[in-house]
Structure formats: structure tokens, C-alpha cells
ModelCIF file with pLDDT and N, C-alpha, C, O atoms, coordinates in Angstrom:
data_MODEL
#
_entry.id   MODEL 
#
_entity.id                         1 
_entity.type                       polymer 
_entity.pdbx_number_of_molecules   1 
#
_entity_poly.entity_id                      1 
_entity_poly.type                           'polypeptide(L)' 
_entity_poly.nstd_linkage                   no 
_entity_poly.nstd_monomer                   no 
_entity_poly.pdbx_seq_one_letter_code       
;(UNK)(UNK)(UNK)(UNK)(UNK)(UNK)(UNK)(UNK)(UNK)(UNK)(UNK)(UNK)(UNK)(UNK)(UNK)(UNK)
(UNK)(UNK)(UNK)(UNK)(UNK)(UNK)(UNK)(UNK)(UNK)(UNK)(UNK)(UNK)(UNK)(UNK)(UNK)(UNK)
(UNK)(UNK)(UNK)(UNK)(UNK)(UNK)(UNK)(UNK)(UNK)(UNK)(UNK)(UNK)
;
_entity_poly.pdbx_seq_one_letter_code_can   XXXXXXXXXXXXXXXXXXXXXXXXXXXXXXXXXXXXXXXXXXXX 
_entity_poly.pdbx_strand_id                 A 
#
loop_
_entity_poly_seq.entity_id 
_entity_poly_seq.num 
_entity_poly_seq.mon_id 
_entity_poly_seq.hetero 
1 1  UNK n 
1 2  UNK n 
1 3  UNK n 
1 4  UNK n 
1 5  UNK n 
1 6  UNK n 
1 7  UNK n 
1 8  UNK n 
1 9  UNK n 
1 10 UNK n 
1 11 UNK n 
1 12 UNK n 
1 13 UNK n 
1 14 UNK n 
1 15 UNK n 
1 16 UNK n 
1 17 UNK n 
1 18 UNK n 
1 19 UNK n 
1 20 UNK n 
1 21 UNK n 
1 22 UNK n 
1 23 UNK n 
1 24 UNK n 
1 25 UNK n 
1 26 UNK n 
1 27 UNK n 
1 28 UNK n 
1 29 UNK n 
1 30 UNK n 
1 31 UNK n 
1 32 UNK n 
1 33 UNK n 
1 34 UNK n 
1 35 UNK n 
1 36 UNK n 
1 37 UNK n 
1 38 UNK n 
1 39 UNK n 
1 40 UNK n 
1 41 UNK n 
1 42 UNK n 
1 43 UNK n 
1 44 UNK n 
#
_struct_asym.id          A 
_struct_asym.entity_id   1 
#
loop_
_ma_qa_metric.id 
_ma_qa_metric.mode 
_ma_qa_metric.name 
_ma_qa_metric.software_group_id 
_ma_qa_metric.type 
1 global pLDDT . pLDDT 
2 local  pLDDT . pLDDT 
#
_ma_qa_metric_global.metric_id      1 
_ma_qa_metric_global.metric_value   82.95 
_ma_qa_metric_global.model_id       1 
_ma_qa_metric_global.ordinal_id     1 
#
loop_
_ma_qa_metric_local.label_asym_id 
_ma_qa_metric_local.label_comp_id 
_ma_qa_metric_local.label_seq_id 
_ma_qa_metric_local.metric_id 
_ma_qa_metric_local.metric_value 
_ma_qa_metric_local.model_id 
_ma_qa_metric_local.ordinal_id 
A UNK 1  2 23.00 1 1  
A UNK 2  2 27.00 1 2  
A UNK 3  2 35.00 1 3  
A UNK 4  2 58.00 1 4  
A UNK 5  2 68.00 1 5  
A UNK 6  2 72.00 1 6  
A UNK 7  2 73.00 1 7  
A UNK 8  2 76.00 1 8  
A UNK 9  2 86.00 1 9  
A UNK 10 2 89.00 1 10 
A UNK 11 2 93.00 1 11 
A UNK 12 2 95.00 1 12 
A UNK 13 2 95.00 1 13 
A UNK 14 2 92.00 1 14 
A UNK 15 2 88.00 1 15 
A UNK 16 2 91.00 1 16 
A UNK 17 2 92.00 1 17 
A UNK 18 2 93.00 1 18 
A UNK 19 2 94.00 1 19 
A UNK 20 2 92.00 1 20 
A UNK 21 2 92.00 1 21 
A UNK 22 2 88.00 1 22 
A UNK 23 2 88.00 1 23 
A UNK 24 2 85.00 1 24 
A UNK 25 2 83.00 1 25 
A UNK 26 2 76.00 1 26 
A UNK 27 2 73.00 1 27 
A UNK 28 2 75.00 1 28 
A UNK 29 2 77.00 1 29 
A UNK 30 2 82.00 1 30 
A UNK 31 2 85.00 1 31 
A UNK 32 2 91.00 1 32 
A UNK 33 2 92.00 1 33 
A UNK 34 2 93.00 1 34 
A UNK 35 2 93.00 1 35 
A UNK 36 2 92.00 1 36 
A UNK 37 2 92.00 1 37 
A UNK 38 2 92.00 1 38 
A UNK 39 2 95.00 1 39 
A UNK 40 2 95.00 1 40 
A UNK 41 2 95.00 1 41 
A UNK 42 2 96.00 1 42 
A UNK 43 2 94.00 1 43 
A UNK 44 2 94.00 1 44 
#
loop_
_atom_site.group_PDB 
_atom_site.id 
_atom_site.type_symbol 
_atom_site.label_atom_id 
_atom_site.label_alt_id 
_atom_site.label_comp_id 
_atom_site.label_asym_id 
_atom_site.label_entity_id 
_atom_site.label_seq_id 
_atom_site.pdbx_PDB_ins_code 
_atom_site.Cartn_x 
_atom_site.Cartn_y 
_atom_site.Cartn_z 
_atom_site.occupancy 
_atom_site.B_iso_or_equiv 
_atom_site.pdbx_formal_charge 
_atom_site.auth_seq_id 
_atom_site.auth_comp_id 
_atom_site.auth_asym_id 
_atom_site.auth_atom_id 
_atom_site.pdbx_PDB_model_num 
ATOM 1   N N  . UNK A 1 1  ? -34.527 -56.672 65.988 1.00 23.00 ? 1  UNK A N  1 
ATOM 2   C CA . UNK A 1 1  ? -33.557 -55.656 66.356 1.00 23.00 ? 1  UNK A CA 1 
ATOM 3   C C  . UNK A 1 1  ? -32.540 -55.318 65.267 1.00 23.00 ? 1  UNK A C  1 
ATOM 4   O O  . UNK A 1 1  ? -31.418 -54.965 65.631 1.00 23.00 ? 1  UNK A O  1 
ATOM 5   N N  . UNK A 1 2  ? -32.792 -55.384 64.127 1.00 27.00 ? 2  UNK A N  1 
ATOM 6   C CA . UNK A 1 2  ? -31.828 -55.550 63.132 1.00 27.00 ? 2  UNK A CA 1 
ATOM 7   C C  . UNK A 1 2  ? -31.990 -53.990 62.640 1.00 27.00 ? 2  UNK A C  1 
ATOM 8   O O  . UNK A 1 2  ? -32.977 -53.432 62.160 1.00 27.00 ? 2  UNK A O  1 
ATOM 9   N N  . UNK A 1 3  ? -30.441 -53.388 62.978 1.00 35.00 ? 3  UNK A N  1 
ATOM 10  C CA . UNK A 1 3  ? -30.790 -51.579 62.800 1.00 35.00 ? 3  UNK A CA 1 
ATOM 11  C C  . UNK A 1 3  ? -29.813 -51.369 61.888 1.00 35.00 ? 3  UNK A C  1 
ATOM 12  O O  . UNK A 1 3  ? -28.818 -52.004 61.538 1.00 35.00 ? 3  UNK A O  1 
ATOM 13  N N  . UNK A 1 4  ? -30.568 -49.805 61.416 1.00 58.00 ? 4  UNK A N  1 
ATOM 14  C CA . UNK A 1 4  ? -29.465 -49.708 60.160 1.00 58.00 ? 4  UNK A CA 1 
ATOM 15  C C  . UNK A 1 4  ? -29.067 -47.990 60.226 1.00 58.00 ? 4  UNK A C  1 
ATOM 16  O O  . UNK A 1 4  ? -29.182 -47.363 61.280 1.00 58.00 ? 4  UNK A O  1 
ATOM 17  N N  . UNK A 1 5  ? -28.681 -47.477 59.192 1.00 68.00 ? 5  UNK A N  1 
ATOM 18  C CA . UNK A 1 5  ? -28.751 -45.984 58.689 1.00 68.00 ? 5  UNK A CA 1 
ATOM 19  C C  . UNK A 1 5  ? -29.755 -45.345 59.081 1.00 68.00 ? 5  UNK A C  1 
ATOM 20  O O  . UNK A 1 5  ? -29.527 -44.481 59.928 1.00 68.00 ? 5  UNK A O  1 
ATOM 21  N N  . UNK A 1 6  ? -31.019 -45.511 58.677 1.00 72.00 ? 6  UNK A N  1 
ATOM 22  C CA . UNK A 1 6  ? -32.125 -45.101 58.561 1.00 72.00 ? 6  UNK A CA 1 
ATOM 23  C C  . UNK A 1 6  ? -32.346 -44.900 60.363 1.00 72.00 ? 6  UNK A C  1 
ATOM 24  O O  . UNK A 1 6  ? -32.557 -43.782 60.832 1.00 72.00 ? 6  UNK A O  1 
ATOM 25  N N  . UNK A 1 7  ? -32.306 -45.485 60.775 1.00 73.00 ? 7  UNK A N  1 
ATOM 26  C CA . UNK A 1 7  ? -32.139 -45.992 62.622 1.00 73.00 ? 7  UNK A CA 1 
ATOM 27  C C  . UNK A 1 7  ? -30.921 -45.098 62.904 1.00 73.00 ? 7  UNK A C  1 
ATOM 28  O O  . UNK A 1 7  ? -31.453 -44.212 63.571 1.00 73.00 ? 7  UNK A O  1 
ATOM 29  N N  . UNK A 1 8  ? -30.076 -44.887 62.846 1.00 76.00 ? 8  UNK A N  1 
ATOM 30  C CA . UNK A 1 8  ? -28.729 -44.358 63.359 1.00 76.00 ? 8  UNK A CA 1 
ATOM 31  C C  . UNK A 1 8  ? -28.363 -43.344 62.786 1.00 76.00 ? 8  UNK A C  1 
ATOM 32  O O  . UNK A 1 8  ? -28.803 -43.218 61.643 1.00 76.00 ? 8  UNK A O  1 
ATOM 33  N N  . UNK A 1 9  ? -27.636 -42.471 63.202 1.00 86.00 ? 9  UNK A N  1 
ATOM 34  C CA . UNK A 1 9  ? -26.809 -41.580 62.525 1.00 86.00 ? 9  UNK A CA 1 
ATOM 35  C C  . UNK A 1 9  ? -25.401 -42.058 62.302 1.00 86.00 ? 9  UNK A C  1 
ATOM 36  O O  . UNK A 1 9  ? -24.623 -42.510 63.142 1.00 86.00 ? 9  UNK A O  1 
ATOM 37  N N  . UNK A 1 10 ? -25.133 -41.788 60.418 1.00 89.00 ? 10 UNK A N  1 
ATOM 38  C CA . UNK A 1 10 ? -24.137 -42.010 60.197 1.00 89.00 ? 10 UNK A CA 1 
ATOM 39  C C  . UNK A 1 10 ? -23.230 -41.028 59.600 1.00 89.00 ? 10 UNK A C  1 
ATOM 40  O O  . UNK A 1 10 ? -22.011 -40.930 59.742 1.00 89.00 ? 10 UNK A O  1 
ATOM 41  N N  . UNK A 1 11 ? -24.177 -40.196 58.789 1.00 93.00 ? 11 UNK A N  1 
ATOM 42  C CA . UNK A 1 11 ? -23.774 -39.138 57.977 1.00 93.00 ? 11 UNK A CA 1 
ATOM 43  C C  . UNK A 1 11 ? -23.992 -37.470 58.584 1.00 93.00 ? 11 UNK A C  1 
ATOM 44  O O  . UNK A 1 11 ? -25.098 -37.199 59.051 1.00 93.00 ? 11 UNK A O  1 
ATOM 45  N N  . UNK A 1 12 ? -22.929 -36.407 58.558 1.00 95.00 ? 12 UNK A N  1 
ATOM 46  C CA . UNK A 1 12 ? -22.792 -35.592 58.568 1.00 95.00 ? 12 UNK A CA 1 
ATOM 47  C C  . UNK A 1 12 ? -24.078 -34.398 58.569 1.00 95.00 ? 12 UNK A C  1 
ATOM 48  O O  . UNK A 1 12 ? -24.537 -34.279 57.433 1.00 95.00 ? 12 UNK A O  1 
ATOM 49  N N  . UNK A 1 13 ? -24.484 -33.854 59.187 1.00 95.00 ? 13 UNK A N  1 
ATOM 50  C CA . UNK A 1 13 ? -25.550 -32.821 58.843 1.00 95.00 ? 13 UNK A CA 1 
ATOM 51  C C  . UNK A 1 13 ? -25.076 -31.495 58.675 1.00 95.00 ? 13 UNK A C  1 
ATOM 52  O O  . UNK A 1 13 ? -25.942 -30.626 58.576 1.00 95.00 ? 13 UNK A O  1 
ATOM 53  N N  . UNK A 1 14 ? -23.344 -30.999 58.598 1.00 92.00 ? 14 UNK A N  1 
ATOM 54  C CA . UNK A 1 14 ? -23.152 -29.536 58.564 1.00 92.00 ? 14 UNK A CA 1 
ATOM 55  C C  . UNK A 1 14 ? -22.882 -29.529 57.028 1.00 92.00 ? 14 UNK A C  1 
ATOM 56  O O  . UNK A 1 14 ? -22.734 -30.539 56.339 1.00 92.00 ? 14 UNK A O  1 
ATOM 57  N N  . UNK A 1 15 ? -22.858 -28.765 56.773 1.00 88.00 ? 15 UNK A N  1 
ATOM 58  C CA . UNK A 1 15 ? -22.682 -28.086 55.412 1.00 88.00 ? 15 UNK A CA 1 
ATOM 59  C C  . UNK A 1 15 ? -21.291 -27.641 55.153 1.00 88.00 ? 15 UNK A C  1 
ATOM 60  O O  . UNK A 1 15 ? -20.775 -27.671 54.035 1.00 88.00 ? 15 UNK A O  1 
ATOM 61  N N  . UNK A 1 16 ? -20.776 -27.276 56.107 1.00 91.00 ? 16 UNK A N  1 
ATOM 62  C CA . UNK A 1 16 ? -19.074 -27.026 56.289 1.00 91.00 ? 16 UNK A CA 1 
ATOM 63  C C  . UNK A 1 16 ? -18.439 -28.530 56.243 1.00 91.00 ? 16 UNK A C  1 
ATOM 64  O O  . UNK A 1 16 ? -19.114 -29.522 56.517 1.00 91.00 ? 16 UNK A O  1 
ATOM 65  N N  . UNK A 1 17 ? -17.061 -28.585 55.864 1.00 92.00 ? 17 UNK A N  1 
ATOM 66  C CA . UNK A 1 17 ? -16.166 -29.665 56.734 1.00 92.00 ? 17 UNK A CA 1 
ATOM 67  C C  . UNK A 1 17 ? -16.117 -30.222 57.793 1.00 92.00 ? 17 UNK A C  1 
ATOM 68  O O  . UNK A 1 17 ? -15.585 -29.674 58.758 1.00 92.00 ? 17 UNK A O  1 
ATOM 69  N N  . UNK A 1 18 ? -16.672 -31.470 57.867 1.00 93.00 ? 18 UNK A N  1 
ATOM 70  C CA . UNK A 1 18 ? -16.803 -32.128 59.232 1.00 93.00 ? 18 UNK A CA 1 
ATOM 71  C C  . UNK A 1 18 ? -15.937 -33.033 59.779 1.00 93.00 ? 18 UNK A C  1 
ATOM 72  O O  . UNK A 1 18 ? -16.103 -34.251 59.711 1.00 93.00 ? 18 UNK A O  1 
ATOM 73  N N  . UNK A 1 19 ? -14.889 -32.413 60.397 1.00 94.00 ? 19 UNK A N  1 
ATOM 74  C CA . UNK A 1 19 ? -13.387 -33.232 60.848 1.00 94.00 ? 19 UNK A CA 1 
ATOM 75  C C  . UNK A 1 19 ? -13.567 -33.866 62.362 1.00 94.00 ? 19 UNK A C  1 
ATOM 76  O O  . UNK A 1 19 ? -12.591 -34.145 63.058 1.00 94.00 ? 19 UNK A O  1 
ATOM 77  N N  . UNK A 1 20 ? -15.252 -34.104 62.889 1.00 92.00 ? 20 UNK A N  1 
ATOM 78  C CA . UNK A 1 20 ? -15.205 -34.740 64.286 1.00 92.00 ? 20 UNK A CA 1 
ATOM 79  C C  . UNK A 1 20 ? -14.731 -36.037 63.967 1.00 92.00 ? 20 UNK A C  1 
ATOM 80  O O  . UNK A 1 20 ? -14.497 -36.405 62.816 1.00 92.00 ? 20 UNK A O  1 
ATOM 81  N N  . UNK A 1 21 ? -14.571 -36.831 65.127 1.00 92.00 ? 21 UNK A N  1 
ATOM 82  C CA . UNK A 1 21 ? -14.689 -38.229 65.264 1.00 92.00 ? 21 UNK A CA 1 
ATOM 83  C C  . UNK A 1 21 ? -15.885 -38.504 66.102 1.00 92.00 ? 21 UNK A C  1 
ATOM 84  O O  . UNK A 1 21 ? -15.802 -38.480 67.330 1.00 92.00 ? 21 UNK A O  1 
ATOM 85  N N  . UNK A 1 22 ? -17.353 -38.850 65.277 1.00 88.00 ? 22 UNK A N  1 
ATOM 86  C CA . UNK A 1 22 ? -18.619 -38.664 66.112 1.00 88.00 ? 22 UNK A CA 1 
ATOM 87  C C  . UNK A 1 22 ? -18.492 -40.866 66.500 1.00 88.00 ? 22 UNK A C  1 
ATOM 88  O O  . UNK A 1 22 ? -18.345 -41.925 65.890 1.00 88.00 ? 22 UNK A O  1 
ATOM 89  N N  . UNK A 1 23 ? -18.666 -40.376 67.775 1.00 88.00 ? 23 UNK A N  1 
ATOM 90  C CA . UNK A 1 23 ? -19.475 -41.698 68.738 1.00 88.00 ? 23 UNK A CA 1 
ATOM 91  C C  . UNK A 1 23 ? -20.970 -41.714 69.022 1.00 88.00 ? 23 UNK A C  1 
ATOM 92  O O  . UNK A 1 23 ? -21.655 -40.779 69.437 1.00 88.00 ? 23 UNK A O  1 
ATOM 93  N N  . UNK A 1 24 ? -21.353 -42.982 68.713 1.00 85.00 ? 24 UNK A N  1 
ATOM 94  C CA . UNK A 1 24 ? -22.930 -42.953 69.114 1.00 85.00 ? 24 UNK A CA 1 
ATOM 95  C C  . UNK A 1 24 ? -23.021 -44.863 69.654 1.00 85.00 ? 24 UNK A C  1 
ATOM 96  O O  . UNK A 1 24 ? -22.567 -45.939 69.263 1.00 85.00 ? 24 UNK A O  1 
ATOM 97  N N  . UNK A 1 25 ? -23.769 -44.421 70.588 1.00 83.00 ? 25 UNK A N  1 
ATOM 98  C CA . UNK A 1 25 ? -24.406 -45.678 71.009 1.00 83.00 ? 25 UNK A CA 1 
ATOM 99  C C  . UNK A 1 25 ? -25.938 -46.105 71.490 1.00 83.00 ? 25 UNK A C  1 
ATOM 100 O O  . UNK A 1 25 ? -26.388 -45.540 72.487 1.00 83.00 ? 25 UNK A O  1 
ATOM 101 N N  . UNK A 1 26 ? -26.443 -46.723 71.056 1.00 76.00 ? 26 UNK A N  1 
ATOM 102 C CA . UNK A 1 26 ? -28.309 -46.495 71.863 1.00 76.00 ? 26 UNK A CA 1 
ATOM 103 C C  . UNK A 1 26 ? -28.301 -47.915 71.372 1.00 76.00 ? 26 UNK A C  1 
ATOM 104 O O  . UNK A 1 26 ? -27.902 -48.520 70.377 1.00 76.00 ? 26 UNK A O  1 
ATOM 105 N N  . UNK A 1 27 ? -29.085 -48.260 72.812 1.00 73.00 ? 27 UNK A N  1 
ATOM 106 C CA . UNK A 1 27 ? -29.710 -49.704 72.963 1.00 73.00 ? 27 UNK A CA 1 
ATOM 107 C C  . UNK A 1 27 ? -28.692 -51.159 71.963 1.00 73.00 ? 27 UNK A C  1 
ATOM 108 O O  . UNK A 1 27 ? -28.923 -51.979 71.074 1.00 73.00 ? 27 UNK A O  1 
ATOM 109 N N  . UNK A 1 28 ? -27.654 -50.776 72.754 1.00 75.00 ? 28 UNK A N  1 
ATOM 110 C CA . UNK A 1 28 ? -26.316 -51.963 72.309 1.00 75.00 ? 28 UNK A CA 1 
ATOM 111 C C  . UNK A 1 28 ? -25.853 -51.905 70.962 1.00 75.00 ? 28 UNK A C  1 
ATOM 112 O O  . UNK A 1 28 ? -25.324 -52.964 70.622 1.00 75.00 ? 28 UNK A O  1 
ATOM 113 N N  . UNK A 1 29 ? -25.873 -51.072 70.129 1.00 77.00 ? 29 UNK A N  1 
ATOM 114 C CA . UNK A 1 29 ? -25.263 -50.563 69.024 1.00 77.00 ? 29 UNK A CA 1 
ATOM 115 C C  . UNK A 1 29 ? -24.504 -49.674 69.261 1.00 77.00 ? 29 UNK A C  1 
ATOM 116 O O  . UNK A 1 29 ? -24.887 -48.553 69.596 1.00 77.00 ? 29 UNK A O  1 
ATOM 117 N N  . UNK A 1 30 ? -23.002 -50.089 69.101 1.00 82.00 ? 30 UNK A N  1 
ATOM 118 C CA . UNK A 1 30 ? -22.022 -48.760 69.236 1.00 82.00 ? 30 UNK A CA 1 
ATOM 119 C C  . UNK A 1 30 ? -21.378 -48.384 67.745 1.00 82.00 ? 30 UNK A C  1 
ATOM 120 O O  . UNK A 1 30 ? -21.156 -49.295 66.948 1.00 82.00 ? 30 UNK A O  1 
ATOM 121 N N  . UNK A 1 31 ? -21.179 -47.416 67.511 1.00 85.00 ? 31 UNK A N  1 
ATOM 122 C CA . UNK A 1 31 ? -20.556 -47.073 66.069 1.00 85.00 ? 31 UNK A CA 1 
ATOM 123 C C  . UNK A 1 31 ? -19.673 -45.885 66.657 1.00 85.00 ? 31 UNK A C  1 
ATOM 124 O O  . UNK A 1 31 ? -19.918 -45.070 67.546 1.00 85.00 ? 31 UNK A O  1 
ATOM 125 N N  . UNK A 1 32 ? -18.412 -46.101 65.739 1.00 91.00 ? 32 UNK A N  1 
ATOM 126 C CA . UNK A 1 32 ? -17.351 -45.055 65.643 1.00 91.00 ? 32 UNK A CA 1 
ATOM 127 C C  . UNK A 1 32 ? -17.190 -43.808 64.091 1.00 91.00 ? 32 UNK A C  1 
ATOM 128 O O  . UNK A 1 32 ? -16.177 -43.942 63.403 1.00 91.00 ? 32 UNK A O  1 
ATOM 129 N N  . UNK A 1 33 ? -17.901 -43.047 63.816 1.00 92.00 ? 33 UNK A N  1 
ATOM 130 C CA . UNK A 1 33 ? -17.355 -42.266 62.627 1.00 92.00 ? 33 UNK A CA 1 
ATOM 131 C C  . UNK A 1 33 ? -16.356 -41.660 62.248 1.00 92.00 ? 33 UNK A C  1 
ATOM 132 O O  . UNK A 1 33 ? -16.589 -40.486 62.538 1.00 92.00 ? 33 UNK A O  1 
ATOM 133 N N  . UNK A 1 34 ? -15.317 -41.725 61.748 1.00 93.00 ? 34 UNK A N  1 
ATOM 134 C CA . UNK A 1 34 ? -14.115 -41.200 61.649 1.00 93.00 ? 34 UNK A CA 1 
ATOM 135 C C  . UNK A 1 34 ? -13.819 -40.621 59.750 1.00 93.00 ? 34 UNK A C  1 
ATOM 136 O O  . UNK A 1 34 ? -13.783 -41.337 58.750 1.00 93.00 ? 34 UNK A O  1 
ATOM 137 N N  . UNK A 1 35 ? -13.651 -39.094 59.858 1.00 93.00 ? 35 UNK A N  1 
ATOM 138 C CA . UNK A 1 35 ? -13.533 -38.328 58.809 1.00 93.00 ? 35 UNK A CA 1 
ATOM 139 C C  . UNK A 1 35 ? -12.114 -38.794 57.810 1.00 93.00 ? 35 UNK A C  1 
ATOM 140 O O  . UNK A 1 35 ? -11.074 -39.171 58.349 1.00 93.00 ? 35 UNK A O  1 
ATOM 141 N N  . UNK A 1 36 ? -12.221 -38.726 56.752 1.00 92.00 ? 36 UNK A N  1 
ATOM 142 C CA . UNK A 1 36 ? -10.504 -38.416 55.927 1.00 92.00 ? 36 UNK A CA 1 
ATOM 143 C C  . UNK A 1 36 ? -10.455 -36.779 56.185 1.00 92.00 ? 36 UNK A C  1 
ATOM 144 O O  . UNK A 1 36 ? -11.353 -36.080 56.656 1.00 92.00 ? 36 UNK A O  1 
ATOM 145 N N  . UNK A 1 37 ? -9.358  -36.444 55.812 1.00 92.00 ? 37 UNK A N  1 
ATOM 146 C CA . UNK A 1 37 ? -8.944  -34.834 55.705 1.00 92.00 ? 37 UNK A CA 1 
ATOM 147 C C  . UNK A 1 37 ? -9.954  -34.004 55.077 1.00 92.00 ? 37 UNK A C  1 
ATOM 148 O O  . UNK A 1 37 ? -9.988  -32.779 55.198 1.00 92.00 ? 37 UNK A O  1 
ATOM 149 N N  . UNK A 1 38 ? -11.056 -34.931 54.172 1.00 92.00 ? 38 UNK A N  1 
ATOM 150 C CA . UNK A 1 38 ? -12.082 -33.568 53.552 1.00 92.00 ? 38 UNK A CA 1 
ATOM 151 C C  . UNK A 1 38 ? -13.110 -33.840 54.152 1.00 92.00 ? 38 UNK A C  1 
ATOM 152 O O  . UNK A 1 38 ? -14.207 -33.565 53.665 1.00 92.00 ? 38 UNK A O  1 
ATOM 153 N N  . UNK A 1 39 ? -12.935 -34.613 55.682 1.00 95.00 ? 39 UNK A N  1 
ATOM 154 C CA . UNK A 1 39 ? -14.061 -34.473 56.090 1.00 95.00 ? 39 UNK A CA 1 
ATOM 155 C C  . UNK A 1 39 ? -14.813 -35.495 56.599 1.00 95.00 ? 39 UNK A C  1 
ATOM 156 O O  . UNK A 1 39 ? -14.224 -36.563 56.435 1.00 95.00 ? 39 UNK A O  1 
ATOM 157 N N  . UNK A 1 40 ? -16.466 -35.683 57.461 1.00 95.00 ? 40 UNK A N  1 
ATOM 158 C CA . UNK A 1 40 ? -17.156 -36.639 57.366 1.00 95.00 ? 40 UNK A CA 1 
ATOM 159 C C  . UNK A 1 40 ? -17.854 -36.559 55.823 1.00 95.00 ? 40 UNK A C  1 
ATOM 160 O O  . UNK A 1 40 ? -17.901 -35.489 55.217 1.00 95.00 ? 40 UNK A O  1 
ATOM 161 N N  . UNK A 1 41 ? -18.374 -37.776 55.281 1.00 95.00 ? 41 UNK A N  1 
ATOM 162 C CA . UNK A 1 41 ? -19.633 -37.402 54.735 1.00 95.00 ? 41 UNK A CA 1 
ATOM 163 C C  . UNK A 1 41 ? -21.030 -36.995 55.100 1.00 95.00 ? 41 UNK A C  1 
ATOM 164 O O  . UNK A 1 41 ? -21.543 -37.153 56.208 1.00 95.00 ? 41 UNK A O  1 
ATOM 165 N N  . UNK A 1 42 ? -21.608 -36.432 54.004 1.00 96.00 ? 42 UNK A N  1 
ATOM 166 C CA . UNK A 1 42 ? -22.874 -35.701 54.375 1.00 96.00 ? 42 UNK A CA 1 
ATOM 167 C C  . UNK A 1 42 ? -24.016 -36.152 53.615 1.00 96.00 ? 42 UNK A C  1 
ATOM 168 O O  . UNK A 1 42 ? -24.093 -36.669 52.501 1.00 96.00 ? 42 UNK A O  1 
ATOM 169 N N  . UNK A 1 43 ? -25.458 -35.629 55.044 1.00 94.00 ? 43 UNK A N  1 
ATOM 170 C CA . UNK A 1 43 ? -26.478 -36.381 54.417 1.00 94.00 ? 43 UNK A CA 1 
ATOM 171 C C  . UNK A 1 43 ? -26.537 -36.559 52.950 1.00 94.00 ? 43 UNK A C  1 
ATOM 172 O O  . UNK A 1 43 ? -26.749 -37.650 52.420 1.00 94.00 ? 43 UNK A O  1 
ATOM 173 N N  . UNK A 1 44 ? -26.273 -35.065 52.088 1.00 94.00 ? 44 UNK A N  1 
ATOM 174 C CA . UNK A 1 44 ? -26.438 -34.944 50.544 1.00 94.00 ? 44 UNK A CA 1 
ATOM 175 C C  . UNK A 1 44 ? -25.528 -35.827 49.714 1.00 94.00 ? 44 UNK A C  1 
ATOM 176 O O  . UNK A 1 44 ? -25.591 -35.796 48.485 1.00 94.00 ? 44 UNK A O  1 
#
């Protein structure tokens, strides 16, 4: 059960500035993403 990036979303998919605070959880992995002012990072 050992999950990673590749398994999860961590990074950004818009092309614009991404100022969410994205939550994700699946099958007992919870993660919090939280942007600075320029943003999330992105897949690129």
C-alpha cells in the first residue's frame, strides 16, 4: 500500500494561477494542498 505522486494528485493541472486549497482522500490517504500567493504548482 505504499502510495505516492504518481498514485495521487498533487500538482496543479490549470495553466492559469491556482489559488485553491485542493483536499483529496481515497482509500486512507488524506492530503491537504495549499498554494503561496503565485499559486499551486503545476504538472509542468
Amino acid at each position: 500500500d505504499d502510495l505516492a505522486t504518481m498514485e495521487h494528485p498533487v500538482f496543479s493541472l490549470s495553466t492559469r494561477p491556482d489559488r485553491r486549497i485542493l483536499e483529496y482522500e481515497h482509500n486512507g490517504v488524506q492530503m491537504t494542498v495549499t498554494p503561496s500567493v503565485r499559486g499551486l504548482a503545476t504538472i509542468h
